[in-house]
PDB file of N, CA and C in Angstrom:
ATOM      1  N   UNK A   1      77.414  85.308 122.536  1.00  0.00           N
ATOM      2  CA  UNK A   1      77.315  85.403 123.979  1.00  0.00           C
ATOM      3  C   UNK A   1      77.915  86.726 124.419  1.00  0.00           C
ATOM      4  N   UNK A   2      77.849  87.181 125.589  1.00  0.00           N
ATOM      5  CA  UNK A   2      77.677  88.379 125.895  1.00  0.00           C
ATOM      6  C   UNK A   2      78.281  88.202 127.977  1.00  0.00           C
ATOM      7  N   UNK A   3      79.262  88.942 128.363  1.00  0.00           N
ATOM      8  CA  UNK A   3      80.361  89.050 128.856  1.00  0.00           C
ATOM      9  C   UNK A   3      79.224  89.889 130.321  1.00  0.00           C
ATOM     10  N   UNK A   4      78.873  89.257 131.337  1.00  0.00           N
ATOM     11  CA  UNK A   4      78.180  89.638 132.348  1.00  0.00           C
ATOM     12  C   UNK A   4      78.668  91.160 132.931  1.00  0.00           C
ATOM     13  N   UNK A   5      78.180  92.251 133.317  1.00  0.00           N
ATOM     14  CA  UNK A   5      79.008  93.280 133.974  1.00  0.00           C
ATOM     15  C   UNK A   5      79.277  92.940 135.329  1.00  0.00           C
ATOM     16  N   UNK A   6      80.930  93.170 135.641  1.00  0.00           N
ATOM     17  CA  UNK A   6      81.810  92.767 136.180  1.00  0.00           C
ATOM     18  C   UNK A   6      82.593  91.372 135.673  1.00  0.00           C
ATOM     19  N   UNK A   7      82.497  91.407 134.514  1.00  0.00           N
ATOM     20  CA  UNK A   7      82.713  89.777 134.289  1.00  0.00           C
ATOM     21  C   UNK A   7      84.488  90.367 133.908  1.00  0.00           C
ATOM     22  N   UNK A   8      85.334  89.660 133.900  1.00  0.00           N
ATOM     23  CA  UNK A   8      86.634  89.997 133.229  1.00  0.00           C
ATOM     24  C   UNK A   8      86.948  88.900 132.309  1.00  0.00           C
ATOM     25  N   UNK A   9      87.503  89.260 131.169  1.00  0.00           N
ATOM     26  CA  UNK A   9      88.044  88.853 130.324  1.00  0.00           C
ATOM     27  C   UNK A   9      89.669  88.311 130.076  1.00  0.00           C
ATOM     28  N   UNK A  10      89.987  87.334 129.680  1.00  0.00           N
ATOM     29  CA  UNK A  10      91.697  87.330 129.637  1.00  0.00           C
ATOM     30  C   UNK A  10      91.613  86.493 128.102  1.00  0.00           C
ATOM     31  N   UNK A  11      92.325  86.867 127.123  1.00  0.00           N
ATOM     32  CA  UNK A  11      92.422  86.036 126.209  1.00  0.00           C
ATOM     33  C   UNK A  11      93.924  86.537 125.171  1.00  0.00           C
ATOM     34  N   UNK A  12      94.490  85.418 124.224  1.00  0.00           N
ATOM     35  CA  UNK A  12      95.836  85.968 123.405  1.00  0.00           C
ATOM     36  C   UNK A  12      95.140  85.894 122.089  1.00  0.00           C
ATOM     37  N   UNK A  13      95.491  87.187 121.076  1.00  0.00           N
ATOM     38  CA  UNK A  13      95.292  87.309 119.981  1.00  0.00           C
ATOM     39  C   UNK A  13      96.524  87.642 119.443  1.00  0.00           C
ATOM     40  N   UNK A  14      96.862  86.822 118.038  1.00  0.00           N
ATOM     41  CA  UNK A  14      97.710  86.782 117.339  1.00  0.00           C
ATOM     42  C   UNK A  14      98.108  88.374 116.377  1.00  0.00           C
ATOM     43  N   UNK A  15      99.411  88.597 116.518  1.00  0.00           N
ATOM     44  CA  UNK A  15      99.657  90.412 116.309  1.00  0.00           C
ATOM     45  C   UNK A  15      99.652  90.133 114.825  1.00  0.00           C
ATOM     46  N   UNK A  16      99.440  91.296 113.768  1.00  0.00           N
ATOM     47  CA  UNK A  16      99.321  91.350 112.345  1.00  0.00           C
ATOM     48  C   UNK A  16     100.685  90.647 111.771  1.00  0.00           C
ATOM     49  N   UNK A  17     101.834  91.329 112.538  1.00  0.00           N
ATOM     50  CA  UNK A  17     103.285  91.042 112.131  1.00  0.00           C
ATOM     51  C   UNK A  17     103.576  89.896 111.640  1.00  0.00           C
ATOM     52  N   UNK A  18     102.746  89.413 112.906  1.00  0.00           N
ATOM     53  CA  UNK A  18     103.565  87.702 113.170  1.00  0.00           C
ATOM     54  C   UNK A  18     102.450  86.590 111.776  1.00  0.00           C
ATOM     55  N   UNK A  19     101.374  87.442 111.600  1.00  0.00           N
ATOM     56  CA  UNK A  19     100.484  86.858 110.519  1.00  0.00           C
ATOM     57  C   UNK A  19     101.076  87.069 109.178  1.00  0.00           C
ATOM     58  N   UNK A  20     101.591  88.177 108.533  1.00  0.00           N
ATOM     59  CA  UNK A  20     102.555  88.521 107.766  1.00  0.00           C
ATOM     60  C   UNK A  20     103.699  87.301 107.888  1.00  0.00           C
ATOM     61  N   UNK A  21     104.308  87.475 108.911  1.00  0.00           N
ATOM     62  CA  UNK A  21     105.190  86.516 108.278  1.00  0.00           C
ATOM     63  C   UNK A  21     104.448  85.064 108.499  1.00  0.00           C
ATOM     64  N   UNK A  22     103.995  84.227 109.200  1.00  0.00           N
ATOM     65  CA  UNK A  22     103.080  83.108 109.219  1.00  0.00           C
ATOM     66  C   UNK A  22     102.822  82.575 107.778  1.00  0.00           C
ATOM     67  N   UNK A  23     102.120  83.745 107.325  1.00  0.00           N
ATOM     68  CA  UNK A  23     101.958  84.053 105.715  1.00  0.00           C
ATOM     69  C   UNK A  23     103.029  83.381 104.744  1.00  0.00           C
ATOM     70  N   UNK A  24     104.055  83.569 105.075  1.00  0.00           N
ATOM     71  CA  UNK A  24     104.830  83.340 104.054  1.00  0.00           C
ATOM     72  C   UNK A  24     105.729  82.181 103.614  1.00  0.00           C
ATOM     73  N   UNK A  25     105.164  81.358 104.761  1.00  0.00           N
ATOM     74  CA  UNK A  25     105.856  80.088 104.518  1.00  0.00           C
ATOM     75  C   UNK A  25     104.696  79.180 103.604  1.00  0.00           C
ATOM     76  N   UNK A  26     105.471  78.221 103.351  1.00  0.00           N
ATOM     77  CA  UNK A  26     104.588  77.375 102.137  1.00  0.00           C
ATOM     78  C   UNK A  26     103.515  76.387 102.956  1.00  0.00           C
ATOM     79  N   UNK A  27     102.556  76.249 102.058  1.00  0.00           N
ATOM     80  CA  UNK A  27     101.310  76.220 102.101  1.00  0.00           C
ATOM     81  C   UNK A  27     100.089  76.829 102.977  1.00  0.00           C
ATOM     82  N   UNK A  28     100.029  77.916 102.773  1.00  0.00           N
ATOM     83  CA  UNK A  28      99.518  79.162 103.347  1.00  0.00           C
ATOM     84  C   UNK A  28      98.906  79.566 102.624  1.00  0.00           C
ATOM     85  N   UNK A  29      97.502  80.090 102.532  1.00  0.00           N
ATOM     86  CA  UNK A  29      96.702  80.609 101.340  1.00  0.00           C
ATOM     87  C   UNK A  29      96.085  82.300 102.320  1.00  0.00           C
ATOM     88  N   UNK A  30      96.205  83.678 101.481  1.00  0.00           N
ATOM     89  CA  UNK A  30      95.228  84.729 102.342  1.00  0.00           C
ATOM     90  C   UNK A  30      93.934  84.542 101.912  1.00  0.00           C
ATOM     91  N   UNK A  31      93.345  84.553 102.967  1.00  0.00           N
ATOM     92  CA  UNK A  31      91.853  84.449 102.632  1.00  0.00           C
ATOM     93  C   UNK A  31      91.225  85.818 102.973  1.00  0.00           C
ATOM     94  N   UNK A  32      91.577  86.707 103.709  1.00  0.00           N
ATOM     95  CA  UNK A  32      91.117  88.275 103.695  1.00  0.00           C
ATOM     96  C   UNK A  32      92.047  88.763 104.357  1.00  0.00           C
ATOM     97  N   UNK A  33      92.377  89.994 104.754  1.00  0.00           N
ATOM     98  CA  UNK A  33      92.991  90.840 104.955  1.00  0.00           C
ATOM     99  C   UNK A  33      93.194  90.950 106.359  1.00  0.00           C
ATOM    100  N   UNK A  34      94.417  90.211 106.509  1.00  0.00           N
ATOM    101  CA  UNK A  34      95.070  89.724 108.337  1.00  0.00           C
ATOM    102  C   UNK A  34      94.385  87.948 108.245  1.00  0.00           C
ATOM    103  N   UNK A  35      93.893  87.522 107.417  1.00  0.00           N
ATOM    104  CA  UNK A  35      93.235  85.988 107.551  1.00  0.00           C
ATOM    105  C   UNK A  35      93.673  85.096 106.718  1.00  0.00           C
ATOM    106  N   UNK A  36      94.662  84.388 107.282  1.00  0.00           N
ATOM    107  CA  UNK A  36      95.101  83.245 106.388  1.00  0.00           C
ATOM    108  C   UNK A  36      94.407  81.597 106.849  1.00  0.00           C
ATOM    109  N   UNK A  37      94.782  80.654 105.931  1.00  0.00           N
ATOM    110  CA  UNK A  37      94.376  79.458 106.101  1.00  0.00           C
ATOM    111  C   UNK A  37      95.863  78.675 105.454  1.00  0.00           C
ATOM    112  N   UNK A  38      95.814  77.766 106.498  1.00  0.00           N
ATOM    113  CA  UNK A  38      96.959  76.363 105.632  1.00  0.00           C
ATOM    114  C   UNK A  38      96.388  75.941 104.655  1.00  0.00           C
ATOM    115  N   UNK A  39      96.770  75.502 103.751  1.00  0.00           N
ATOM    116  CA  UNK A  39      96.483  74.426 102.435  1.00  0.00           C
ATOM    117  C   UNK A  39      96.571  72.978 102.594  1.00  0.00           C
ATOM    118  N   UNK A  40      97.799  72.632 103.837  1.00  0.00           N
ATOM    119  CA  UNK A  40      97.889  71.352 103.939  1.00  0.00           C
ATOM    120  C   UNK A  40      97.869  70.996 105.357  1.00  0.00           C
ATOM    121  N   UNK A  41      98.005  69.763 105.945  1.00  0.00           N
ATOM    122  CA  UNK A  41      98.482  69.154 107.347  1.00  0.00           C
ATOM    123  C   UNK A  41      97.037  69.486 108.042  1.00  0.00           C
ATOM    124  N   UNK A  42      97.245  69.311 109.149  1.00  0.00           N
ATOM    125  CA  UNK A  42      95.739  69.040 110.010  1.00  0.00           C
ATOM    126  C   UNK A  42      94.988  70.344 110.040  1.00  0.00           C
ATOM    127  N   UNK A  43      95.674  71.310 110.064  1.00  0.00           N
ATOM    128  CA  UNK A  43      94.877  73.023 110.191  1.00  0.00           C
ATOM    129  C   UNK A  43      94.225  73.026 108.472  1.00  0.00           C
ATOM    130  N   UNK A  44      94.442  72.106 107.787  1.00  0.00           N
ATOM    131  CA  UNK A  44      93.943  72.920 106.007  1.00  0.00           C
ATOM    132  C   UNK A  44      92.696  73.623 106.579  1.00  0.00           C
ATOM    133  N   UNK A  45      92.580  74.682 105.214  1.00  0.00           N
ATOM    134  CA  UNK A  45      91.551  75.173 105.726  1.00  0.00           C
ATOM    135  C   UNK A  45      90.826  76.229 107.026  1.00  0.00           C
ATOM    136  N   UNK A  46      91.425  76.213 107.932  1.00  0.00           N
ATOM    137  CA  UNK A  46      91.251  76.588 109.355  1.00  0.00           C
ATOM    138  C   UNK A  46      91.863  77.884 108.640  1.00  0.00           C
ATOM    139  N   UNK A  47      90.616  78.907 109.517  1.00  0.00           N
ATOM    140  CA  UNK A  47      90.879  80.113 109.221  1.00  0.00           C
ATOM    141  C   UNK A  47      91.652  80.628 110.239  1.00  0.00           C
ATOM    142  N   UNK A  48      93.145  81.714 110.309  1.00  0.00           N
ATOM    143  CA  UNK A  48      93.961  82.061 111.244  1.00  0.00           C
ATOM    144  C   UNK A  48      93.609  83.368 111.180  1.00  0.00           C
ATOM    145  N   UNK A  49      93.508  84.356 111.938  1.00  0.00           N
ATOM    146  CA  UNK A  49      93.263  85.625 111.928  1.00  0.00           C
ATOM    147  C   UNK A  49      94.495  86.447 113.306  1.00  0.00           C
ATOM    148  N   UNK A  50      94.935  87.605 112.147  1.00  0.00           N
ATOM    149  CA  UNK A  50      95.893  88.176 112.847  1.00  0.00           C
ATOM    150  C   UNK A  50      95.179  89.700 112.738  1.00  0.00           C
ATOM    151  N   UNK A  51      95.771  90.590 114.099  1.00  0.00           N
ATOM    152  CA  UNK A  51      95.312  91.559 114.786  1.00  0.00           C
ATOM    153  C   UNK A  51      95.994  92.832 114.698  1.00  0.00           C
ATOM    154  N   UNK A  52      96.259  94.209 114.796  1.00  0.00           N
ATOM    155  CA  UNK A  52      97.165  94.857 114.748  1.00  0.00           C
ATOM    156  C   UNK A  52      96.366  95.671 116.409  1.00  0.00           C
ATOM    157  N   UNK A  53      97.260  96.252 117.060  1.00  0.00           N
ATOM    158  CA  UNK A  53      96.803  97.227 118.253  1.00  0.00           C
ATOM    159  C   UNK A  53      96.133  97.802 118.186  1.00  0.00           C
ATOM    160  N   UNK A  54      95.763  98.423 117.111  1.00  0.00           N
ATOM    161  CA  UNK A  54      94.857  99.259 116.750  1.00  0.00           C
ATOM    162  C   UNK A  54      93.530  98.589 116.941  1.00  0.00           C
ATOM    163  N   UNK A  55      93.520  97.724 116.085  1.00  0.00           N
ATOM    164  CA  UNK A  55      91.772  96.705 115.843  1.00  0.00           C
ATOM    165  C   UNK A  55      91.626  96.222 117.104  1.00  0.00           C
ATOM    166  N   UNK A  56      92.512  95.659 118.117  1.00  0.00           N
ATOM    167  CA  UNK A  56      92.210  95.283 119.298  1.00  0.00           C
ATOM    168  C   UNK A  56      91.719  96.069 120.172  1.00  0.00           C
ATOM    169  N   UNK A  57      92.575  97.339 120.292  1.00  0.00           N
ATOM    170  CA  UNK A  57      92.333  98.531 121.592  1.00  0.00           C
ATOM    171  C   UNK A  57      90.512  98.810 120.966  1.00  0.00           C
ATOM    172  N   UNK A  58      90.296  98.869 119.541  1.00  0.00           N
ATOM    173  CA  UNK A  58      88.526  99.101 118.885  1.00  0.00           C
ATOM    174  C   UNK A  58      87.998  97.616 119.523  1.00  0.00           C
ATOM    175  N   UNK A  59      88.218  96.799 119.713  1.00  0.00           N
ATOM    176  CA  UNK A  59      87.436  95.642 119.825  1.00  0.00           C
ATOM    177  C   UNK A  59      87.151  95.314 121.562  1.00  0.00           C
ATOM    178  N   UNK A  60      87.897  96.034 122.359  1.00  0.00           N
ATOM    179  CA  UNK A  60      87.566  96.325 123.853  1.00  0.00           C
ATOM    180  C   UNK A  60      87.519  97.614 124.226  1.00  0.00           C
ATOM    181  N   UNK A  61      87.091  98.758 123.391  1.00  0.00           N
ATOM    182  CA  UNK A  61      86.698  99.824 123.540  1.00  0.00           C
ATOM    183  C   UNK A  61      85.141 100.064 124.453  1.00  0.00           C
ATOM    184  N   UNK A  62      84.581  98.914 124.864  1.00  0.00           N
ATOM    185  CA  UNK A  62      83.401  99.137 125.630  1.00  0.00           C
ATOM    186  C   UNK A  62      84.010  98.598 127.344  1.00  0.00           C
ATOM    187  N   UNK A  63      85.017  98.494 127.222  1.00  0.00           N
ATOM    188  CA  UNK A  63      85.411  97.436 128.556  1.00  0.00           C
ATOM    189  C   UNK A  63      86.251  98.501 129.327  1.00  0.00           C
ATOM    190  N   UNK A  64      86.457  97.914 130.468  1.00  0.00           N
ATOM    191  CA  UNK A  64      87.581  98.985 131.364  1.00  0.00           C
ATOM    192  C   UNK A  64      88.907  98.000 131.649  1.00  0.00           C
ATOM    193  N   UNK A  65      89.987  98.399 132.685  1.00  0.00           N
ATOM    194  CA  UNK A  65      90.880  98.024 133.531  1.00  0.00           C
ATOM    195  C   UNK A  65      91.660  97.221 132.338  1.00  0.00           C
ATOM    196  N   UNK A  66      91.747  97.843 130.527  1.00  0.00           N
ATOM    197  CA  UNK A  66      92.310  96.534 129.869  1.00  0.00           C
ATOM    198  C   UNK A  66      93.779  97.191 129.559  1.00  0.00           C
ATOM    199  N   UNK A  67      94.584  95.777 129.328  1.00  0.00           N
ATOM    200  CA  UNK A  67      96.196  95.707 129.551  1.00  0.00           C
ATOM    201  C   UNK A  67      95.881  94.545 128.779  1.00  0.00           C
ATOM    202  N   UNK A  68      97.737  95.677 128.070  1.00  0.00           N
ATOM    203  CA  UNK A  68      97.552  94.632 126.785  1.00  0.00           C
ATOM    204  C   UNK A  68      99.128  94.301 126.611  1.00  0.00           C
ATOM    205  N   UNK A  69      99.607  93.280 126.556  1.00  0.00           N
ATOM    206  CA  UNK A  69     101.056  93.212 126.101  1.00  0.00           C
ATOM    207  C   UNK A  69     101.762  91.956 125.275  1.00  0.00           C
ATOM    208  N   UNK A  70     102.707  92.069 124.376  1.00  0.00           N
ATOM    209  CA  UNK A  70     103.186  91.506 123.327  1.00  0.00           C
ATOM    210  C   UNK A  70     103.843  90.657 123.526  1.00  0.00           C
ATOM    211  N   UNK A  71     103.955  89.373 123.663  1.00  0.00           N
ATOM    212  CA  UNK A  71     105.386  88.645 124.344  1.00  0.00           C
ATOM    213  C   UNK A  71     106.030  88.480 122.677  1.00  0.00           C
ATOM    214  N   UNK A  72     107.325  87.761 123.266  1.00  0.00           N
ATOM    215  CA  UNK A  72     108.208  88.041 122.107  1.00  0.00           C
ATOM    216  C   UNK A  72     108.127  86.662 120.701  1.00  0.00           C
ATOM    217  N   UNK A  73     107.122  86.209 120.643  1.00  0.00           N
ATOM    218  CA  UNK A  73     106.485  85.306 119.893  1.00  0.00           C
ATOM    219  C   UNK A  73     105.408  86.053 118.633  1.00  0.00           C
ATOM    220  N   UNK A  74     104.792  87.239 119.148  1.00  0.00           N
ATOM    221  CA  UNK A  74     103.730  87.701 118.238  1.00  0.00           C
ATOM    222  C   UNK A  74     102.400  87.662 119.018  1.00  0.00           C
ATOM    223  N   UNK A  75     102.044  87.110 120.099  1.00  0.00           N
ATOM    224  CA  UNK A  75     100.635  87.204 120.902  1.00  0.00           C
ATOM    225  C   UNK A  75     100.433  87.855 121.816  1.00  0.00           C
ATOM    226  N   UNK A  76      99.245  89.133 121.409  1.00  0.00           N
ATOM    227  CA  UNK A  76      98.751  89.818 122.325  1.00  0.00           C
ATOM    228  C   UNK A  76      98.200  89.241 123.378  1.00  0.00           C
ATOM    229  N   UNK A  77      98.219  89.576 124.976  1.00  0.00           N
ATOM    230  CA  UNK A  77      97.872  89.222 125.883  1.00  0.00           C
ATOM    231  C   UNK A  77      96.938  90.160 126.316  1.00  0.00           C
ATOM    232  N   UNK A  78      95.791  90.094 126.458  1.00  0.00           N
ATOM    233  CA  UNK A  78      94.810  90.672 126.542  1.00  0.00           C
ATOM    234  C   UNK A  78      93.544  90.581 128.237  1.00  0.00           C
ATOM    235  N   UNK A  79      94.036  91.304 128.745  1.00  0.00           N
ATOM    236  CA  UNK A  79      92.948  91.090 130.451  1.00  0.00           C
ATOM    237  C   UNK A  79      92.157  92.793 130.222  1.00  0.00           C
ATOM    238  N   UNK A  80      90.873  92.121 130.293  1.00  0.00           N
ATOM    239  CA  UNK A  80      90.123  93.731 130.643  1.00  0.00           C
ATOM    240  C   UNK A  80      89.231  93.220 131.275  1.00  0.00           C
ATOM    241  N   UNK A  81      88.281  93.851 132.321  1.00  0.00           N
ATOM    242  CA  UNK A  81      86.805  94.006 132.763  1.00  0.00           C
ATOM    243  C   UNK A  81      85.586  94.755 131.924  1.00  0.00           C
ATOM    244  N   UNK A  82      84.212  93.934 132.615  1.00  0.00           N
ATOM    245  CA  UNK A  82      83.183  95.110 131.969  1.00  0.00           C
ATOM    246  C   UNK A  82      82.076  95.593 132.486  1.00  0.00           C
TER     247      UNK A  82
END
């Protein structure tokens, strides 16, 4: 799907950091590079994907008015227009 012009966007994406460490507790498997999955409990399986500023600021590089900020948990907060 595809984001109407003038439509705005608001959404939180999880920062690389906080996937790194996420990572490292037990039962955690990497499945690609920033993408982990649990092994056990209700998420098994479920793919988690973590972000660095960089890949984000590229991934709303077609959009305007975007603001981006980190709260102190690891999730990007993300509002842009398009």
């Amino acid at each position: 799907k595809k984001l109407i012009e003038g439509g705005k966007v608001f959404i939180t994406i999880p920062d690389h950091k906080t996937g790194d460490d996420w990572n490292k507790e037990e039962g955690r498997q990497e499945l690609a590079l920033g993408t982990y999955a649990a092994t056990t409990g209700p998420e098994k399986g479920l793919p988690h994907c973590f972000f660095t500023k960089e890949e984000i600021e590229g991934m709303f590089a077609d959009f305007t008015d975007i603001k981006m900020e980190l709260d102190d948990i690891g999730r990007w907060f993300v509002t842009a227009s398009k």
